[in-house]
Protein backbone atom coordinates (compact mmCIF):
# COMPACT_ATOMS: atom_id res chain seq x y z
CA UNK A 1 94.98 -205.66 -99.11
CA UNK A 2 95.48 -202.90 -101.07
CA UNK A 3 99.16 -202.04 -102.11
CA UNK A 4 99.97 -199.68 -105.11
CA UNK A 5 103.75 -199.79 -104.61
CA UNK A 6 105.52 -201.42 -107.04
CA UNK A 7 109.66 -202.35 -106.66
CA UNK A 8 111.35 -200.39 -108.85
CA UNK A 9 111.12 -197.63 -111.83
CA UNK A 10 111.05 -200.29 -114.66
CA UNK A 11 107.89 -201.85 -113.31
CA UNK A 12 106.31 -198.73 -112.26
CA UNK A 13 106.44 -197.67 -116.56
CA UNK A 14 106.12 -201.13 -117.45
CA UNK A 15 103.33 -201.12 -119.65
CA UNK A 16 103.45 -197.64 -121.49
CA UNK A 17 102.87 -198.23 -124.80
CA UNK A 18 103.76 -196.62 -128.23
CA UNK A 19 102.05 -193.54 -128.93
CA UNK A 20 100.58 -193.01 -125.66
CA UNK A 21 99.69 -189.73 -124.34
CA UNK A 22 101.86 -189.10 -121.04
CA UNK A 23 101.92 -186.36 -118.59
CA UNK A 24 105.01 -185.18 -117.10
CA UNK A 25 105.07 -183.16 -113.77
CA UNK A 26 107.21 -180.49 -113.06
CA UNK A 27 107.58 -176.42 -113.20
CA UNK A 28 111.33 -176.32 -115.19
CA UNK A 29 113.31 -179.58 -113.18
CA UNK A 30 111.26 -178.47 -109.66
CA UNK A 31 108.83 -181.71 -109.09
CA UNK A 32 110.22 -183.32 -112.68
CA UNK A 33 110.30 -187.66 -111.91
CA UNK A 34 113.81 -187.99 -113.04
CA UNK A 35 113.54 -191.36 -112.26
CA UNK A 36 110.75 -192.16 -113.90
CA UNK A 37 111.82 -190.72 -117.13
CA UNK A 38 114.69 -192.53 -116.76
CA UNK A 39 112.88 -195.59 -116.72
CA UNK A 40 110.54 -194.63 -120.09
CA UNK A 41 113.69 -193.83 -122.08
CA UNK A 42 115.30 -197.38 -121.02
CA UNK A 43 111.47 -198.93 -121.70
CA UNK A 44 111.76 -197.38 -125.01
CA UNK A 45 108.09 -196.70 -125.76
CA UNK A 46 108.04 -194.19 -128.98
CA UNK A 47 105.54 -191.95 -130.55
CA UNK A 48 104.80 -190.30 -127.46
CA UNK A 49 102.72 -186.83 -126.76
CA UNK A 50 104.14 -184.89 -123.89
CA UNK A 51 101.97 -182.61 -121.67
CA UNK A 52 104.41 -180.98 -119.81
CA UNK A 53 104.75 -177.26 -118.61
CA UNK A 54 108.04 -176.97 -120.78
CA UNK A 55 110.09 -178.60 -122.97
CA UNK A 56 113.14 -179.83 -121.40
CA UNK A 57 116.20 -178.33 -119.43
CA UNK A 58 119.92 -179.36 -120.16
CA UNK A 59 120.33 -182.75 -121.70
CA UNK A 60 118.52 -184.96 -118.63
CA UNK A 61 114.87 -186.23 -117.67
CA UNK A 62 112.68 -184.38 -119.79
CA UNK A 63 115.45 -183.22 -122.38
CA UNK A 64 116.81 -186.31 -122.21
CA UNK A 65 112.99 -188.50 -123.41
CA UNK A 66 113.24 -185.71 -126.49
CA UNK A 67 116.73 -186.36 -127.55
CA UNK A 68 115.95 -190.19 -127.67
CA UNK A 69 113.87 -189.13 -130.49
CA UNK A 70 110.72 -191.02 -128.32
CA UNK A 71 108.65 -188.20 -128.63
CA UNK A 72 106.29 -187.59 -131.57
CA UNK A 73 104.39 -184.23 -130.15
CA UNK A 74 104.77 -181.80 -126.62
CA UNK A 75 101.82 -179.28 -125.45
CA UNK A 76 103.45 -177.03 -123.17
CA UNK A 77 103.65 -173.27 -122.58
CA UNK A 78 106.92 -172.84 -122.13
CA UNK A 79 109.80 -174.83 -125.09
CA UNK A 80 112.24 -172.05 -124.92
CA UNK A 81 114.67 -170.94 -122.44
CA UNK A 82 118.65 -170.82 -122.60
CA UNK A 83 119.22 -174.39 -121.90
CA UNK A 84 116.48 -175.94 -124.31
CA UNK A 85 119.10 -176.65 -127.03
CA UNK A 86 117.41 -180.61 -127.51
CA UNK A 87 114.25 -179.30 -128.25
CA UNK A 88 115.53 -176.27 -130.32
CA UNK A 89 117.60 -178.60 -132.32
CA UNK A 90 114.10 -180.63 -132.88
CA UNK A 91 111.59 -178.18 -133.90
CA UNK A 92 113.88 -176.48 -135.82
CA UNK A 93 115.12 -180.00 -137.46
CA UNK A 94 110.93 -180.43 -137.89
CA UNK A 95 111.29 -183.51 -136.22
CA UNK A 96 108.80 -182.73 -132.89
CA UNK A 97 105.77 -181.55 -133.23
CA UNK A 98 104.75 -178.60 -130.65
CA UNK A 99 100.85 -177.41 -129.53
CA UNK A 100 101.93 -173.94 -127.50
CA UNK A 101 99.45 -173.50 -124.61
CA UNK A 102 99.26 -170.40 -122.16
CA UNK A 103 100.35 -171.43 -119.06
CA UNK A 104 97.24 -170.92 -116.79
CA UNK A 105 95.25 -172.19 -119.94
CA UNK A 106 97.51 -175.12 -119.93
CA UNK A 107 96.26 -175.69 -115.91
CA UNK A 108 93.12 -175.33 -116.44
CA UNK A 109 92.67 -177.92 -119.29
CA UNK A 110 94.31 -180.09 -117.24
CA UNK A 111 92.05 -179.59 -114.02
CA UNK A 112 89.10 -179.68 -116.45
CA UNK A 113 89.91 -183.23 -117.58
CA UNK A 114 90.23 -184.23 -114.17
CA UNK A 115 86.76 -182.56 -113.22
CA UNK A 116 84.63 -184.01 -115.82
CA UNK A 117 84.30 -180.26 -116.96
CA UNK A 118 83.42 -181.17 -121.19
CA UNK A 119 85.16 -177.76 -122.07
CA UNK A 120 85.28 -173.92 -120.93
CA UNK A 121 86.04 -170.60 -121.84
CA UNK A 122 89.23 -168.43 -121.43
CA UNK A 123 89.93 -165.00 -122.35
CA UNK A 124 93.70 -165.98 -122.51
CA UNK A 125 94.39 -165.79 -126.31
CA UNK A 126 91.64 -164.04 -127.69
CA UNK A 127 92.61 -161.92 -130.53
CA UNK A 128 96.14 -164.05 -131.27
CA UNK A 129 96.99 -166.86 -133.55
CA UNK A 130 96.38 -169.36 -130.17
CA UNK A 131 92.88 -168.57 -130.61
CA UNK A 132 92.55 -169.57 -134.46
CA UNK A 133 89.78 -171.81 -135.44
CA UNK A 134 88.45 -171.68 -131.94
CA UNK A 135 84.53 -170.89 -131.14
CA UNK A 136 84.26 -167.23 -129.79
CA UNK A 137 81.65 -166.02 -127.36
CA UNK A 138 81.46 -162.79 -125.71
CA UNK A 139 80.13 -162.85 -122.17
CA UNK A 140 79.80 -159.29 -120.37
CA UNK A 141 80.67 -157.51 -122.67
CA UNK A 142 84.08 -159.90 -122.99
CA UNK A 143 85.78 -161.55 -125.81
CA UNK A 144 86.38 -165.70 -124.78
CA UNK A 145 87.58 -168.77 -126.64
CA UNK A 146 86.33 -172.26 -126.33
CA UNK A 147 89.46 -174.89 -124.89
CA UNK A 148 88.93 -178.22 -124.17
CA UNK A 149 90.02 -180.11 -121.43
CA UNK A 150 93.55 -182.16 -121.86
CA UNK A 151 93.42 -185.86 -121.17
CA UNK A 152 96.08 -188.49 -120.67
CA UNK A 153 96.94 -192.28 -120.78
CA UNK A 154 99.18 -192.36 -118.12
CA UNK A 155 100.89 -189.16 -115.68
CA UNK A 156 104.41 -189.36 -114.44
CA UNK A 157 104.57 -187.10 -111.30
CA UNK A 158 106.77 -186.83 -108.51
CA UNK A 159 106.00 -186.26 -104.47
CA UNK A 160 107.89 -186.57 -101.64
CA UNK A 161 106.13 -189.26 -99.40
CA UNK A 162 103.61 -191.65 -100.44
CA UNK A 163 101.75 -194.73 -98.99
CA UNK A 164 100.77 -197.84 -100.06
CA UNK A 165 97.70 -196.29 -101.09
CA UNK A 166 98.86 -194.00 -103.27
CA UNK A 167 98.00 -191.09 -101.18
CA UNK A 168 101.00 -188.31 -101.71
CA UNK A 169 102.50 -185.20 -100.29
CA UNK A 170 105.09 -182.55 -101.82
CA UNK A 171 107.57 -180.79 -101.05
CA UNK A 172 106.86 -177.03 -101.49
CA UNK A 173 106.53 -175.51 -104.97
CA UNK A 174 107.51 -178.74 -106.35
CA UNK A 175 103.88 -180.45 -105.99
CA UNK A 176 103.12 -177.88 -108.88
CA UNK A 177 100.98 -179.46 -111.53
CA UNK A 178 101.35 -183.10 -109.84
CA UNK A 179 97.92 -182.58 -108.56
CA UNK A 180 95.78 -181.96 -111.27
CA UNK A 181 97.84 -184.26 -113.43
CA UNK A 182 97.26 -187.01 -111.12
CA UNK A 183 93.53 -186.71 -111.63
CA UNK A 184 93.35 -186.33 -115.67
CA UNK A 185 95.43 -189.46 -116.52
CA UNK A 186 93.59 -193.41 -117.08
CA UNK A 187 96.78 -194.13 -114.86
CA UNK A 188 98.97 -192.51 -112.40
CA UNK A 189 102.54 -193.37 -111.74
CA UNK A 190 103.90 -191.57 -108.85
CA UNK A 191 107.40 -191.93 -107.80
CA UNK A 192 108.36 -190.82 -103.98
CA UNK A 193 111.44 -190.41 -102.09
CA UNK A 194 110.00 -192.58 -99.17
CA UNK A 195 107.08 -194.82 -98.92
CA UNK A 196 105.35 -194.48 -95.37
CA UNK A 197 103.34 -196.93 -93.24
CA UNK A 198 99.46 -196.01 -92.97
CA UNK A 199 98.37 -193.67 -90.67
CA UNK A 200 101.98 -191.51 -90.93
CA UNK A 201 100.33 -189.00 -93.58
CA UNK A 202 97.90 -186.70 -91.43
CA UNK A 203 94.95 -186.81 -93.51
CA UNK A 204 94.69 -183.16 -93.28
CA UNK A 205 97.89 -182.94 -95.06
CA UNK A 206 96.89 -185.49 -98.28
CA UNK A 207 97.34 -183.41 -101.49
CA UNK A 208 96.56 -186.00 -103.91
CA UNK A 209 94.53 -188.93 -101.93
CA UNK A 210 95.57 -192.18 -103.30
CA UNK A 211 91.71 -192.73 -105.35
CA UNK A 212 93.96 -190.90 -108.30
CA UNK A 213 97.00 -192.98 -107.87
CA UNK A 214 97.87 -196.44 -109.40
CA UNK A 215 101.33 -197.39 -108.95
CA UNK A 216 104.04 -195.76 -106.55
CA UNK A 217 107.48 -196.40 -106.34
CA UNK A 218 110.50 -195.26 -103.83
CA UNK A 219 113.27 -193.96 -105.43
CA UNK A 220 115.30 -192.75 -102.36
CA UNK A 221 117.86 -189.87 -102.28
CA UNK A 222 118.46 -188.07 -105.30
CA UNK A 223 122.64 -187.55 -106.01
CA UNK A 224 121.08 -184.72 -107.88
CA UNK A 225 119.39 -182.64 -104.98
CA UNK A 226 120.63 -181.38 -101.57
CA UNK A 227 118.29 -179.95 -99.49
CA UNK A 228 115.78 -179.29 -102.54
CA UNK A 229 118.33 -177.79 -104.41
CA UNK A 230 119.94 -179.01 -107.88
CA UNK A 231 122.94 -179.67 -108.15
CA UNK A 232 125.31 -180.99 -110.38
CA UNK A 233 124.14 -178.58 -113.30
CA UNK A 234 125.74 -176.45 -115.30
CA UNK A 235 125.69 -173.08 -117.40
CA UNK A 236 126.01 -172.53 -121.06
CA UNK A 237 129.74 -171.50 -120.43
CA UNK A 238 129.75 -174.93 -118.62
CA UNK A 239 129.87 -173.09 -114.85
CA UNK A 240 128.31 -175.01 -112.16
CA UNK A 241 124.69 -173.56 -112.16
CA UNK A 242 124.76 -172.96 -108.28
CA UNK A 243 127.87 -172.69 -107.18
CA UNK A 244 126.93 -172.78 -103.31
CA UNK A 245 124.96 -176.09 -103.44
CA UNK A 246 128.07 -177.50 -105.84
CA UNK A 247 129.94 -176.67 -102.32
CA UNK A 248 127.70 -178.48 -100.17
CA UNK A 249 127.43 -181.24 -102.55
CA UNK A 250 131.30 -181.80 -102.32
């Protein structure tokens, strides 16, 4: 019988080792695995190279892995925003090292790895320091630059339901780059807010069929959403960062 759920965070990361190459899901803290970052911190695994869209918000989950000083080296396309003080304090310290990636360059590597595609070519870049010591080509009359696909020992992604195969759904814009993560890692760790018998996922509805998925874990309700929305965070001036779900939350 086939059964890819394991009981808790701590097994689901058990395993990771140092200097592994990880994926992290997640557009800002939409689709993030909180949990499951959680769990890697506590694990302790160090070294690590984070493929991630950004670079951390506040001081939890992703921002949190960084401070821990677990973290050797981040590709992402978007480190700075006004609440990226931990990695700031970092780079700036010269103690993380940072490969900056345009975003839909960044989604395509990915996609690539997953695809078996050996490498492609992008305009994005061409002309800029991103595109230093990279191949050229034109093609119609167009300037490109040669990327390669990114690859990764294990993906941490997050979905809303999940079955003991591994096959997941999302929840709106938060299945972001869970997908194409999920198919360019050796292994896939997916956490869920609800494992569901088989047969309760319409098949029409499977974004990422379990083939691409090795362990899942339920995690539950989150203290830290309501309805999808955060809550619980705050402002640089320390101001509840939505005040209307800090309402419903109370």
């Amino acid at each position: 019988m086939i059964d890819k759920t394991v009981a808790d965070a701590a097994s689901a990361v058990a395993g990771i080792p140092d200097g592994a190459t990880v994926m992290i899901g997640g557009f800002g803290r939409a689709g993030q695995p909180v949990e499951l970052i959680d769990a890697l911190i506590a694990h302790g695994a160090k070294d690590l190279t984070i493929v991630n869209n950004n670079a951390g918000n506040g001081d939890t989950g992703l921002a949190a892995l960084l401070a821990n000083g677990l973290v050797r080296k981040i590709l992402c396309s978007f480190p700075r925003q006004s609440d990226s003080w931990v990695f700031d304090d970092l780079y700036r310290a010269g103690k993380i090292e940072l490969e900056l990636v345009p975003q839909g360059n960044l989604a395509e590597r990915i996609r690539a790895a997953g695809a078996g595609i050996g490498a492609f070519f992008s305009p994005t870049g061409v002309g800029t320091e991103l595109a230093e010591g990279k191949e050229e080509r034109e093609i119609d009359g167009r300037r490109y630059v040669l990327e390669y696909p990114i690859r990764a020992d294990f993906a941490l992604i997050s979905a809303l339901k999940g079955d003991r195969w591994g096959n997941l759904v999302y929840r709106e814009t938060a299945r972001n780059f869970g997908p194409i993560m999920a198919t360019a890692a050796t292994t896939t760790i997916a956490q869920v807010d609800e494992i569901v018998p088989l047969g309760a996922i319409d098949p029409e509805t499977v974004v990422t069929p379990g083939i691409f998925v090795d362990r899942v874990v339920a995690v539950g309700e989150r203290g830290w959403l309501d309805e999808g929305r955060f809550v619980g965070g705050v402002d640089l001036e320390g101001r509840p960062s939505d005040p209307a779900a800090e309402e419903i939350a109370s």
